[in-house]
PDB file of N, CA and C in Angstrom:
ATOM      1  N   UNK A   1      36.752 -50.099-115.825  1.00  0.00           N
ATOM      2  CA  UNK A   1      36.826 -49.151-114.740  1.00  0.00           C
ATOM      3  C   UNK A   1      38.146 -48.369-114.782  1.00  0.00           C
ATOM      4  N   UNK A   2      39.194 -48.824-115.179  1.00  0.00           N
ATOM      5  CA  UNK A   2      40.447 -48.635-115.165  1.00  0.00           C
ATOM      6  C   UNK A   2      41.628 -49.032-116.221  1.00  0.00           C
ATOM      7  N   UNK A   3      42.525 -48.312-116.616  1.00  0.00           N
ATOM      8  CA  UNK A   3      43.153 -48.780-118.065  1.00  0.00           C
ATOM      9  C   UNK A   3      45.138 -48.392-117.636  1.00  0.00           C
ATOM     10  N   UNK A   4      45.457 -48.762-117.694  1.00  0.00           N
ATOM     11  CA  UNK A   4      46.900 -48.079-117.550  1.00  0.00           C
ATOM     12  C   UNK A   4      46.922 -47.548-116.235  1.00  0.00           C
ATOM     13  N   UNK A   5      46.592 -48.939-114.646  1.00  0.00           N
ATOM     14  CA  UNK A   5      46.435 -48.234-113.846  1.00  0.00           C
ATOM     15  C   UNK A   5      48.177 -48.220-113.142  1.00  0.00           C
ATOM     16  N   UNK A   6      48.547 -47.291-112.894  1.00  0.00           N
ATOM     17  CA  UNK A   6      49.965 -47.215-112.134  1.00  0.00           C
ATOM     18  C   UNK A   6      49.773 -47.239-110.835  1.00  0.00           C
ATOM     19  N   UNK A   7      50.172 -48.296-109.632  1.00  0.00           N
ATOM     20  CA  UNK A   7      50.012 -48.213-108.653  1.00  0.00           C
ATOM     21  C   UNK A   7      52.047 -48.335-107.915  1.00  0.00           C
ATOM     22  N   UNK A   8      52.149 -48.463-106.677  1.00  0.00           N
ATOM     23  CA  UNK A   8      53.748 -48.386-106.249  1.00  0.00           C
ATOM     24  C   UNK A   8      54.254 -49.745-107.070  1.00  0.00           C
ATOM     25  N   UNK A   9      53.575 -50.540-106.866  1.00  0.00           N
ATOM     26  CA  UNK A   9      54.034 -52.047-106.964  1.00  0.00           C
ATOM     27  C   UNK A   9      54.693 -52.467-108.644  1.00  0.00           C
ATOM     28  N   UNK A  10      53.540 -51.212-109.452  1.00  0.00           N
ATOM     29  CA  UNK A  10      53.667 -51.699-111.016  1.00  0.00           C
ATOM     30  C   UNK A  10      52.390 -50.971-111.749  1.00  0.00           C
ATOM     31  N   UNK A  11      51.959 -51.913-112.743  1.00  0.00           N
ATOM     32  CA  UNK A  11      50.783 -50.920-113.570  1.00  0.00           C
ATOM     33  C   UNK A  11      50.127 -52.366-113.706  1.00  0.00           C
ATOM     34  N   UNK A  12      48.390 -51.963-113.854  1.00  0.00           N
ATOM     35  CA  UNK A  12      47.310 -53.045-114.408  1.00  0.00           C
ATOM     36  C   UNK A  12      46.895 -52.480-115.352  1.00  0.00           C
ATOM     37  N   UNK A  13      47.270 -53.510-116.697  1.00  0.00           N
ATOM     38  CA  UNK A  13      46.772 -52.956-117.955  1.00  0.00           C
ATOM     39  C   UNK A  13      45.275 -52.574-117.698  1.00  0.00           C
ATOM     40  N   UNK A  14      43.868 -53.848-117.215  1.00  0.00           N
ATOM     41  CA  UNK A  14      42.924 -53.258-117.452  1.00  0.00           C
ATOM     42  C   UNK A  14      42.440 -53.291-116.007  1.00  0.00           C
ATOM     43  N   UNK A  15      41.469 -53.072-115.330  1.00  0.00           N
ATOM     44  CA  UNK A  15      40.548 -53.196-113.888  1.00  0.00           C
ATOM     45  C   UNK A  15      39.056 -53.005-114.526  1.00  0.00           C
ATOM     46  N   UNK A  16      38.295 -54.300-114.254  1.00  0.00           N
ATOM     47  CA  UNK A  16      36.665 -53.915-115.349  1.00  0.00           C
ATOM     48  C   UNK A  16      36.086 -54.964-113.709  1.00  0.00           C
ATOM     49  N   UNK A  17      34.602 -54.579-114.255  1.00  0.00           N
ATOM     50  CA  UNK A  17      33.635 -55.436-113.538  1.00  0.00           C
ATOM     51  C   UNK A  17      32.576 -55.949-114.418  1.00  0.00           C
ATOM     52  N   UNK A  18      32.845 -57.534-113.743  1.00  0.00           N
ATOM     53  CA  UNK A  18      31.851 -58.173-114.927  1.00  0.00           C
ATOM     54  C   UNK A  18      30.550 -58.537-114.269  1.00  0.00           C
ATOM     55  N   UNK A  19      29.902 -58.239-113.925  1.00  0.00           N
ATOM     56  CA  UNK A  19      28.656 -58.255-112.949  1.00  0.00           C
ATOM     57  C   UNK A  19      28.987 -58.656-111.552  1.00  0.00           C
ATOM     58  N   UNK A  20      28.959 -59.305-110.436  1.00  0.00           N
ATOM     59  CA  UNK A  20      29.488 -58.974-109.924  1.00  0.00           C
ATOM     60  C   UNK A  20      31.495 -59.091-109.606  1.00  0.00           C
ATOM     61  N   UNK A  21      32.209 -59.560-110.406  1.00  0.00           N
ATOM     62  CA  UNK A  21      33.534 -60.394-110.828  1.00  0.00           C
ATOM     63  C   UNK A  21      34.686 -59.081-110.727  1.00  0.00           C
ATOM     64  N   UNK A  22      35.262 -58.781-109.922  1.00  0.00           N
ATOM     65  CA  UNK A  22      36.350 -57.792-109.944  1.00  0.00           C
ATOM     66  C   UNK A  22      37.717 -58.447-111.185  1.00  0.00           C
ATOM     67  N   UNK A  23      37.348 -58.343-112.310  1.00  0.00           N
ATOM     68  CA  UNK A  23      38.625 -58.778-113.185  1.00  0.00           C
ATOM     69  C   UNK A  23      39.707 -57.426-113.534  1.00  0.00           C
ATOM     70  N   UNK A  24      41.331 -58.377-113.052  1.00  0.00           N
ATOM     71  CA  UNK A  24      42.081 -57.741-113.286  1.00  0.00           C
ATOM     72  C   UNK A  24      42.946 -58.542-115.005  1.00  0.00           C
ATOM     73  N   UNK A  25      43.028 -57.655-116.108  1.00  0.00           N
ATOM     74  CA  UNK A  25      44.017 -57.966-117.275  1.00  0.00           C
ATOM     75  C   UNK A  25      44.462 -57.896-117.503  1.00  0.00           C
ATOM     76  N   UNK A  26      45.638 -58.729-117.623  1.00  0.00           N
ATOM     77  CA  UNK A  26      46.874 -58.222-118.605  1.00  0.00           C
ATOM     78  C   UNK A  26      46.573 -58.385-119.782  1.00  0.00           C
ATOM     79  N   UNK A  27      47.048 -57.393-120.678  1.00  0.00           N
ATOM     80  CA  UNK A  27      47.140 -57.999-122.200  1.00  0.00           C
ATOM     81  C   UNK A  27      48.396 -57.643-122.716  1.00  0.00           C
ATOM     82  N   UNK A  28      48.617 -58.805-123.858  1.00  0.00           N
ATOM     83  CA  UNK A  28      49.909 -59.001-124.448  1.00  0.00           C
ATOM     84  C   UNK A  28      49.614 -59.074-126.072  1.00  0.00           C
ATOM     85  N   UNK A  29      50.414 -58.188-126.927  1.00  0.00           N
ATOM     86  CA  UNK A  29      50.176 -57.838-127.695  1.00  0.00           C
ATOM     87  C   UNK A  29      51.862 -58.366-128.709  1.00  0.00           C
ATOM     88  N   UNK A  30      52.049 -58.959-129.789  1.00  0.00           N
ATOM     89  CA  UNK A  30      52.913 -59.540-130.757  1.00  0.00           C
ATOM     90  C   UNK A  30      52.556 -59.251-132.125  1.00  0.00           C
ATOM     91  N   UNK A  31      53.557 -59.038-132.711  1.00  0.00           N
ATOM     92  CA  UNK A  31      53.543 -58.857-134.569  1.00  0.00           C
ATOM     93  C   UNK A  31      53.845 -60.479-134.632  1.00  0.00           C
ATOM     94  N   UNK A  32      54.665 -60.878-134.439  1.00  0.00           N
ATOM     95  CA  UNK A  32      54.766 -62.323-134.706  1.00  0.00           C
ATOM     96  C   UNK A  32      54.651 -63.547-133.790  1.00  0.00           C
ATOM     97  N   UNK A  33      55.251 -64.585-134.100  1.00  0.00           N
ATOM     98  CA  UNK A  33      55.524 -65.484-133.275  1.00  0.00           C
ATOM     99  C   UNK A  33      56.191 -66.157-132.888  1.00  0.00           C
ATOM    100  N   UNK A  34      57.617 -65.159-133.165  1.00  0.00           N
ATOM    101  CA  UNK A  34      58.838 -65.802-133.685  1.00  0.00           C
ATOM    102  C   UNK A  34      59.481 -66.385-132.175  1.00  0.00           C
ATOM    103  N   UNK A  35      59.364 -64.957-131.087  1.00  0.00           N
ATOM    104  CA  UNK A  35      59.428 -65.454-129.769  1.00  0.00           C
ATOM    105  C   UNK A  35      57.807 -66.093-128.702  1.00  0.00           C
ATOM    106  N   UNK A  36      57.434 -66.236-129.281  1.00  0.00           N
ATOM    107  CA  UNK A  36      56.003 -67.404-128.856  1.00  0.00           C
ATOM    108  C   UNK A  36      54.795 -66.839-129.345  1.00  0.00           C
ATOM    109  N   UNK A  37      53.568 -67.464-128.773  1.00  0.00           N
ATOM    110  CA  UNK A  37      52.496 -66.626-128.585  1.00  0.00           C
ATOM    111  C   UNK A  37      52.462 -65.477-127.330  1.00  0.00           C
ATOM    112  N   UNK A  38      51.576 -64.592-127.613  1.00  0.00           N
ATOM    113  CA  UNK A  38      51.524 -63.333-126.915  1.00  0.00           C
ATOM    114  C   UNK A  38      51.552 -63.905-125.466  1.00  0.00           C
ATOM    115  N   UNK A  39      50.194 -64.964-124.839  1.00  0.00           N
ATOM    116  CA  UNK A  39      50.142 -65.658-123.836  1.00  0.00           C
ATOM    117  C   UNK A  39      51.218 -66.308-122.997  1.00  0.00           C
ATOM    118  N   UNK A  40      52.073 -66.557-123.771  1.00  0.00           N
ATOM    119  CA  UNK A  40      53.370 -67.461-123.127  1.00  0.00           C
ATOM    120  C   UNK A  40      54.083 -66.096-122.601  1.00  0.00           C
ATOM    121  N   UNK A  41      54.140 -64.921-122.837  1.00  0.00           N
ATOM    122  CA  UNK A  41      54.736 -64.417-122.016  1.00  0.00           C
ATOM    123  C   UNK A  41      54.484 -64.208-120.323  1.00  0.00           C
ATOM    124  N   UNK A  42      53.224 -64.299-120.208  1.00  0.00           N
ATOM    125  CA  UNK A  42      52.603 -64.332-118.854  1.00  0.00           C
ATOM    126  C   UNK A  42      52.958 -65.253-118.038  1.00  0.00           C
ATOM    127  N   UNK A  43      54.125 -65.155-117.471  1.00  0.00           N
ATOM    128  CA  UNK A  43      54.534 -66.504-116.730  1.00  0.00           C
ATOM    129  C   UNK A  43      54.510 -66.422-115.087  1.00  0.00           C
ATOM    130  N   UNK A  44      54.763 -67.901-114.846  1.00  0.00           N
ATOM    131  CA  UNK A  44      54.420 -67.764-112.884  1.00  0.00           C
ATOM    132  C   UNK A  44      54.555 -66.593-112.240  1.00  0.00           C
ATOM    133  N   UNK A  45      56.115 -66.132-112.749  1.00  0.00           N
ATOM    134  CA  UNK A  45      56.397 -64.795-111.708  1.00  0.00           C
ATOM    135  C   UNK A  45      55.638 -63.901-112.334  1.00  0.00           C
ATOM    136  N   UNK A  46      55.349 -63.611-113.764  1.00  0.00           N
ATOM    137  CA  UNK A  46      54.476 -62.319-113.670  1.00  0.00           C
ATOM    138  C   UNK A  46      53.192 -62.580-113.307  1.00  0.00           C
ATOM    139  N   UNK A  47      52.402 -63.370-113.570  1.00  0.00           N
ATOM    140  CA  UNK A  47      51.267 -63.951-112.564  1.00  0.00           C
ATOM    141  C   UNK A  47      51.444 -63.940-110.842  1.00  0.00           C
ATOM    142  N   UNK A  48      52.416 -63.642-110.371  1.00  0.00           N
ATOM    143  CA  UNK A  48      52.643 -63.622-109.041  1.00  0.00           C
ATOM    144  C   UNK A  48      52.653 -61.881-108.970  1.00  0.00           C
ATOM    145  N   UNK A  49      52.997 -61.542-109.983  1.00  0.00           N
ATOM    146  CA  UNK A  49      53.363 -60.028-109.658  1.00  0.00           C
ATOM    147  C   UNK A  49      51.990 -59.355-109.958  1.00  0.00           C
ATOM    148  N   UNK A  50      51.251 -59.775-110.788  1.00  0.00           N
ATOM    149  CA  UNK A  50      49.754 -59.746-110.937  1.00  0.00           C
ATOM    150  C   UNK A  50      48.795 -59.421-109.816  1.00  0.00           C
ATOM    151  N   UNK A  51      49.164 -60.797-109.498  1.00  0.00           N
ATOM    152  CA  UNK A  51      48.457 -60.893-107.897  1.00  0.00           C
ATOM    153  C   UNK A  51      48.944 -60.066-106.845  1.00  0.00           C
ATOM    154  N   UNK A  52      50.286 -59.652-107.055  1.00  0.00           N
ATOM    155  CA  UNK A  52      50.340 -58.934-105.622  1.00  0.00           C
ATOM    156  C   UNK A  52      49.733 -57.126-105.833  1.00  0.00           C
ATOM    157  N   UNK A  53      49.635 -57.157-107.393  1.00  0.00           N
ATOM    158  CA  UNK A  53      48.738 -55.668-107.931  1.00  0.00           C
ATOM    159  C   UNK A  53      47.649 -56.001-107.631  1.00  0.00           C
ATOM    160  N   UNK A  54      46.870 -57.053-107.791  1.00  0.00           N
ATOM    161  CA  UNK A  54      45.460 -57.086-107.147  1.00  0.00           C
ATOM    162  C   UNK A  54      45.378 -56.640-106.124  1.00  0.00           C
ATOM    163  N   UNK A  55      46.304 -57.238-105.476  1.00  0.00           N
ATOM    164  CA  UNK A  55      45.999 -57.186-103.584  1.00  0.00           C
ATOM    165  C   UNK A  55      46.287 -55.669-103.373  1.00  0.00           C
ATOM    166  N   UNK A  56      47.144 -55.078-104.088  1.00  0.00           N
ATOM    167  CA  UNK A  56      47.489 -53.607-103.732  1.00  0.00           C
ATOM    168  C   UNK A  56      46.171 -52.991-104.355  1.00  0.00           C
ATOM    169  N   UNK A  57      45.741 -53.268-105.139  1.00  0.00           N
ATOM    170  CA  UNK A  57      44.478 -52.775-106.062  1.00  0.00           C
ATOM    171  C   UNK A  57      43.380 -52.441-104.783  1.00  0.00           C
ATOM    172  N   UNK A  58      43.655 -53.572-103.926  1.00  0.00           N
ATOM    173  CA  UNK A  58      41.735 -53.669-103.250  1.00  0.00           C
ATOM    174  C   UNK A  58      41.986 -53.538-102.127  1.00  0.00           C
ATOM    175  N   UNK A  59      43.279 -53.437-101.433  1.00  0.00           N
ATOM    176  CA  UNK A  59      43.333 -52.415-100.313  1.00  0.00           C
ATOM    177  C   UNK A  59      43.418 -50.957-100.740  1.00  0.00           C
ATOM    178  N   UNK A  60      43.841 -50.478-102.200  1.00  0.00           N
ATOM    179  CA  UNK A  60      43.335 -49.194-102.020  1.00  0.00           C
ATOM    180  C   UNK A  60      42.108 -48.652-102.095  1.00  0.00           C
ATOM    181  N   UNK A  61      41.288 -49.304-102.778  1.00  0.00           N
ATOM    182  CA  UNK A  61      39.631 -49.151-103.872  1.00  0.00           C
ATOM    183  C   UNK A  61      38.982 -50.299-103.036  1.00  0.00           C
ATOM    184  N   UNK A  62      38.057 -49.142-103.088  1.00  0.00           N
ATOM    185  CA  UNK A  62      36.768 -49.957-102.355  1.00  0.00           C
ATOM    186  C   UNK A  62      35.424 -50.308-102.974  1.00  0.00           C
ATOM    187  N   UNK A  63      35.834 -51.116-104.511  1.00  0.00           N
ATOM    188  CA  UNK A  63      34.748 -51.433-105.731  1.00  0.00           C
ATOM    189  C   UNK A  63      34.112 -52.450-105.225  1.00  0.00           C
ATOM    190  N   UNK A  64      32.868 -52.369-105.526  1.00  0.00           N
ATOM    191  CA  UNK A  64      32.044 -53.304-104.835  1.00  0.00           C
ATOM    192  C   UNK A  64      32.023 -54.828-105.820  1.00  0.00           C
ATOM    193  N   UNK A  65      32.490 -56.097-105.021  1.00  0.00           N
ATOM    194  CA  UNK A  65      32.411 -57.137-106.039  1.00  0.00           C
ATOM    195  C   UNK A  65      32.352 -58.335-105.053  1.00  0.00           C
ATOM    196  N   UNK A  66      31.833 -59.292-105.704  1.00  0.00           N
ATOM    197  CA  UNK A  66      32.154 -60.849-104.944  1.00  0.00           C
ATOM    198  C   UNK A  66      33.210 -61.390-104.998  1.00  0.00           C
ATOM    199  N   UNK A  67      33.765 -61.601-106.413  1.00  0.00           N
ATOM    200  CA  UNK A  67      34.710 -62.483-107.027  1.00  0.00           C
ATOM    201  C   UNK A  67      35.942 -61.665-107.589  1.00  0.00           C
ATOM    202  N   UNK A  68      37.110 -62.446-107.702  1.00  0.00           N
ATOM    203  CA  UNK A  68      38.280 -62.010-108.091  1.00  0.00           C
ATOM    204  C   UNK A  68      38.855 -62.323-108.812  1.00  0.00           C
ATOM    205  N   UNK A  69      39.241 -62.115-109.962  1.00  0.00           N
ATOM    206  CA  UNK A  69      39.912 -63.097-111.129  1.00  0.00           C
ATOM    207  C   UNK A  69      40.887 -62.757-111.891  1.00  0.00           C
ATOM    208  N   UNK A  70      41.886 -63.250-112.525  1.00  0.00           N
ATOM    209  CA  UNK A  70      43.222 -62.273-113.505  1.00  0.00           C
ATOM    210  C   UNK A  70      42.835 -63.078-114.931  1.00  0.00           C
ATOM    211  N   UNK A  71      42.626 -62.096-115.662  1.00  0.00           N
ATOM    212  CA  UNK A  71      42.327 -62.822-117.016  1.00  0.00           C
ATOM    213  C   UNK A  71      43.547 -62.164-117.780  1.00  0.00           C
ATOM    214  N   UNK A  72      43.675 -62.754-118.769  1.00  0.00           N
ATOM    215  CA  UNK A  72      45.276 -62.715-120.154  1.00  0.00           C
ATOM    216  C   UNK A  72      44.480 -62.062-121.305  1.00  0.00           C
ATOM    217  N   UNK A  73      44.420 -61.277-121.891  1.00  0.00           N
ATOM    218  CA  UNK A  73      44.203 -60.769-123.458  1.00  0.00           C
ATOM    219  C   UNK A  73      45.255 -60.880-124.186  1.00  0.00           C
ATOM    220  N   UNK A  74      45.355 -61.877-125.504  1.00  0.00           N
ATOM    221  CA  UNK A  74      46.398 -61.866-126.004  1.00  0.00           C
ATOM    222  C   UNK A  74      45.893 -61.826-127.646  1.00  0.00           C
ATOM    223  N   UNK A  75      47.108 -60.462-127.968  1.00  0.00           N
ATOM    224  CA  UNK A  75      46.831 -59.940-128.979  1.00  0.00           C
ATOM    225  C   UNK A  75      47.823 -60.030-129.819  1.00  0.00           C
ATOM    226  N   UNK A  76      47.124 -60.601-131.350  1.00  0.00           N
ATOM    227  CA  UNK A  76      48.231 -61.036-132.414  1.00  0.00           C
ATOM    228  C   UNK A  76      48.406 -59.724-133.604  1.00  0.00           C
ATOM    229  N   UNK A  77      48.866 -58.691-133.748  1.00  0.00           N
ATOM    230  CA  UNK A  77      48.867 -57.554-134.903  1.00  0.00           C
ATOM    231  C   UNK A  77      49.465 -58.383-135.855  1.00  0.00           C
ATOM    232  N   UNK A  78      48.646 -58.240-137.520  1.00  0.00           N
ATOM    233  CA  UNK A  78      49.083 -58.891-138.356  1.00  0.00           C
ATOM    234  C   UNK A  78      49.855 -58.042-139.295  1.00  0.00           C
ATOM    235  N   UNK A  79      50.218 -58.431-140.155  1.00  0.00           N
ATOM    236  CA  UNK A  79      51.040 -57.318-140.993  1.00  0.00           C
ATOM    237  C   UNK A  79      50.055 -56.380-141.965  1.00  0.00           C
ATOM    238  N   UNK A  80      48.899 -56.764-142.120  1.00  0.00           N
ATOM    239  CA  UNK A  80      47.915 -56.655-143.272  1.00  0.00           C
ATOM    240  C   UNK A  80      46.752 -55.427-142.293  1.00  0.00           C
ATOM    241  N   UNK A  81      47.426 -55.050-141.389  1.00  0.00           N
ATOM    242  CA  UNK A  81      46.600 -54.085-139.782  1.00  0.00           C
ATOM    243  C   UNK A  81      45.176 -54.402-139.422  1.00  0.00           C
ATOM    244  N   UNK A  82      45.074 -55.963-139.558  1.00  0.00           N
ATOM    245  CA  UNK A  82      44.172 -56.753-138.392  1.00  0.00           C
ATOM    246  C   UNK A  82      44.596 -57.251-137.649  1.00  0.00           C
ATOM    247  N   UNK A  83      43.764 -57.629-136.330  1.00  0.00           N
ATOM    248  CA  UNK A  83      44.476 -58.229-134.904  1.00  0.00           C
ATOM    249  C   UNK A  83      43.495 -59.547-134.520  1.00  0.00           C
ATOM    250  N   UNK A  84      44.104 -60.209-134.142  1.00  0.00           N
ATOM    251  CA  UNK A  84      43.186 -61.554-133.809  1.00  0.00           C
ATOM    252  C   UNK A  84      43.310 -61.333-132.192  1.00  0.00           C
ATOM    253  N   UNK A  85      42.229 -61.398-131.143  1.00  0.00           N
ATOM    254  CA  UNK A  85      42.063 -61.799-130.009  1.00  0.00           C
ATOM    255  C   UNK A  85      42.025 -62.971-129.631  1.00  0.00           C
ATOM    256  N   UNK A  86      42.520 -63.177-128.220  1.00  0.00           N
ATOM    257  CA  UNK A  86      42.111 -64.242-127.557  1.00  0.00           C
ATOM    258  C   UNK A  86      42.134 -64.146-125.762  1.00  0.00           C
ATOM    259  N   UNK A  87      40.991 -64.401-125.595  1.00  0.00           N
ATOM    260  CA  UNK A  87      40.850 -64.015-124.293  1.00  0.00           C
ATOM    261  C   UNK A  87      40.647 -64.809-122.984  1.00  0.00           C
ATOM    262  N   UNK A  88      41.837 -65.297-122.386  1.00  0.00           N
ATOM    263  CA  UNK A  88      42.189 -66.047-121.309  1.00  0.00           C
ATOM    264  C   UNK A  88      41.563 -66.071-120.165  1.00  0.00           C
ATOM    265  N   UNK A  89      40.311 -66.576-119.640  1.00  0.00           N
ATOM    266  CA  UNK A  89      39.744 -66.337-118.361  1.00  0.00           C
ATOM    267  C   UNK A  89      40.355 -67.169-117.484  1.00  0.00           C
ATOM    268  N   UNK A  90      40.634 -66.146-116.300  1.00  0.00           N
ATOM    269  CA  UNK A  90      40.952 -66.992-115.176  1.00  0.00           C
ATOM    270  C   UNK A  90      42.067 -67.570-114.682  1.00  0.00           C
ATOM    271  N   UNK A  91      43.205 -67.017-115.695  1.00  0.00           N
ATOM    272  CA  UNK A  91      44.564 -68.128-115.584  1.00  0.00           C
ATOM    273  C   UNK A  91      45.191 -67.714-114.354  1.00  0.00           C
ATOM    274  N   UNK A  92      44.510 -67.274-112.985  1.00  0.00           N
ATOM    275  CA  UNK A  92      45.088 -67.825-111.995  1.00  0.00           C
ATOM    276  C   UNK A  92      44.185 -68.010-110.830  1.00  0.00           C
TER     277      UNK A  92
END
């Protein structure tokens, strides 16, 4: 529904609907792994800061959904220009 959304609070990489599931994503994207996996960057406070973009998200938009969820996309770029996914449901 939404890609690079900029709201006051911050930006939501993605805003999609999965039948009825309002998912908000971050994704995190690494050449290496020298400072972790892509995932480990997503930590409490940015998961808190997540959530408070949701909440700013759905008092502005009035998308029709049941459920609410923050999922992680974490993306590995290899040197050889393939990317391995992995896709985190739910981590909060």
């Amino acid at each position: 529904m939404e890609r690079n959304l900029r709201l006051r609070q911050g930006e939501l990489d993605i805003v999609a609907l999965a039948h009825t599931t309002l998912v908000f994503v971050e994704v995190k994207t690494r050449r290496s792994f020298v400072t972790g996996v892509p995932q480990a960057a997503v930590t409490p406070n940015k998961l808190r800061r997540l959530r408070r973009l949701a909440g700013e998200y759905l008092m502005e938009h009035s998308t029709p959904h049941r459920d609410v969820r923050i999922d992680v996309v974490a993306v590995h770029a290899h040197l050889d220009g393939t990317f391995s996914l992995e896709h985190l449901e739910a981590v909060s």
